[in-house]
Protein backbone atom coordinates (compact mmCIF):
# COMPACT_ATOMS: atom_id res chain seq x y z
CA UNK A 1 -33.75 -80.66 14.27
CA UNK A 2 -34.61 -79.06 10.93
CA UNK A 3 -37.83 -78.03 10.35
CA UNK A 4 -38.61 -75.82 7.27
CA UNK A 5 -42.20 -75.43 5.39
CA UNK A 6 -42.40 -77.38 2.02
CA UNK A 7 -43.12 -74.74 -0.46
CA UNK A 8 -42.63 -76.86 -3.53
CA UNK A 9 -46.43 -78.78 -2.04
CA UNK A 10 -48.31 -75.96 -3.85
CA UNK A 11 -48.06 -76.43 -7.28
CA UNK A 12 -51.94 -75.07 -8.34
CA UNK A 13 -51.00 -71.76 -8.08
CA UNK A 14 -51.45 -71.23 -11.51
CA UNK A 15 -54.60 -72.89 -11.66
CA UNK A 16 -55.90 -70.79 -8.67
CA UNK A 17 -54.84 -67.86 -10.84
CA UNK A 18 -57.12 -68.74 -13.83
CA UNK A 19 -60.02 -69.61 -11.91
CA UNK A 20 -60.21 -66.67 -9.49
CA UNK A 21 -59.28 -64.62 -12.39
CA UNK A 22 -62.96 -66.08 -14.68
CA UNK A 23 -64.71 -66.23 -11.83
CA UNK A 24 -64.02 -61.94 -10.96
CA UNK A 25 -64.29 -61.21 -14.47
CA UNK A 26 -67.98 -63.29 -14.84
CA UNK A 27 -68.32 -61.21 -11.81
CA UNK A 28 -67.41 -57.97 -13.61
CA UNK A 29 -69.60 -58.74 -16.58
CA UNK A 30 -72.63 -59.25 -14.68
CA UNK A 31 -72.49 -55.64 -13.21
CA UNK A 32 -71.79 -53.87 -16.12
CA UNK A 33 -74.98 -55.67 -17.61
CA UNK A 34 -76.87 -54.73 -14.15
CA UNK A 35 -75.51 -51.35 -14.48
CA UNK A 36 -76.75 -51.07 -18.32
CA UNK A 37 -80.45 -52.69 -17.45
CA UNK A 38 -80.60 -50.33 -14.08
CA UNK A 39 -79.89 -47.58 -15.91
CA UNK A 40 -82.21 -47.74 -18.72
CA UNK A 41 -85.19 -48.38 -15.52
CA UNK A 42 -84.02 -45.60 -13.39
CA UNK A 43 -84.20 -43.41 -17.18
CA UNK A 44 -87.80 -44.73 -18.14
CA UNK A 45 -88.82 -44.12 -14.39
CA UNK A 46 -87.96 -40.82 -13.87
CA UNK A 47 -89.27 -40.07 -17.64
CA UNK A 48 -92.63 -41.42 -16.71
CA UNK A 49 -93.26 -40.32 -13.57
CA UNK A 50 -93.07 -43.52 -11.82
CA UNK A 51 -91.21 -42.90 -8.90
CA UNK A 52 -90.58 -46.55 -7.76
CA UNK A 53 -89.22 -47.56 -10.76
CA UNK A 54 -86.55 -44.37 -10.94
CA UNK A 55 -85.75 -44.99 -7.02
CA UNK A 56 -85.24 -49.31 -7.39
CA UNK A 57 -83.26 -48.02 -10.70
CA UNK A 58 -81.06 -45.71 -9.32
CA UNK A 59 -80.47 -48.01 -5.98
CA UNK A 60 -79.39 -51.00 -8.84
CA UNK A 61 -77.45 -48.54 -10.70
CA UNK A 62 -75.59 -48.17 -7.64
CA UNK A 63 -75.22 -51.82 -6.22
CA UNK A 64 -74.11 -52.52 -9.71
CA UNK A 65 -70.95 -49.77 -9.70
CA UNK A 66 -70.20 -51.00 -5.93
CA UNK A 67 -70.33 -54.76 -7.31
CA UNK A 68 -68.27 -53.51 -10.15
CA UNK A 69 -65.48 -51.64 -7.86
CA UNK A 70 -65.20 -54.81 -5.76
CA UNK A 71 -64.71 -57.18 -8.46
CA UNK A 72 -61.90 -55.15 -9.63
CA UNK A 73 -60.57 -54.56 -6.38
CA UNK A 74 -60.74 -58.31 -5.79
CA UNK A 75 -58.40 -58.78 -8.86
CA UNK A 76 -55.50 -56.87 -7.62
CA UNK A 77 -56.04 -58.15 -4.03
CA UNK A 78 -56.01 -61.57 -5.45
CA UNK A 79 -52.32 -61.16 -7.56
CA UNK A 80 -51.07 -58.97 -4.69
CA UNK A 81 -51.79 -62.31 -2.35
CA UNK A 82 -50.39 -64.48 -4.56
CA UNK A 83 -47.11 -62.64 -4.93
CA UNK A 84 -46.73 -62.26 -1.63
CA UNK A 85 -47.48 -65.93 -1.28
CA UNK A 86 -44.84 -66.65 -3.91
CA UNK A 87 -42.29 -64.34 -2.21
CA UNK A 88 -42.81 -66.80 1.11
């Protein structure tokens, strides 16, 4: 009895590619604006003395370079699954 996986059934890998691939870099975009509009807060805060508006700046500055890191992480984790996947 000869049974073997059918590796030919996934044909979308390209497709999965492209997607995953727009969907991390709409990801990536929408940190770096964070990061740009947290920034600019956190620098009007702590020039006016408000001390809320420096601290939720600084804490979005930081969300946004973590969401940033990930996204690009999530890139290379992505291709490194899929070769692996293709390698199979």
């Amino acid at each position: 009895m000869d049974v073997f996986p059918d590796f030919e059934g996934l044909s979308g890998i390209s497709e999965l590619r492209e997607v995953a691939g727009a969907l991390l870099m709409f990801a990536l975009i929408v940190a770096v604006l964070m990061l740009i509009v947290s920034a600019i807060c956190w620098a009007v805060g702590a020039s006016n003395g408000n001390y809320q508006t420096a601290t939720r700046g600084r804490i979005g500055v930081f969300v946004a370079l973590g969401a940033a890191i990930l996204a690009g992480a999530g890139v290379a984790w992505l291709n490194w699954l899929i070769t692996i996947g293709d390698q199979l």
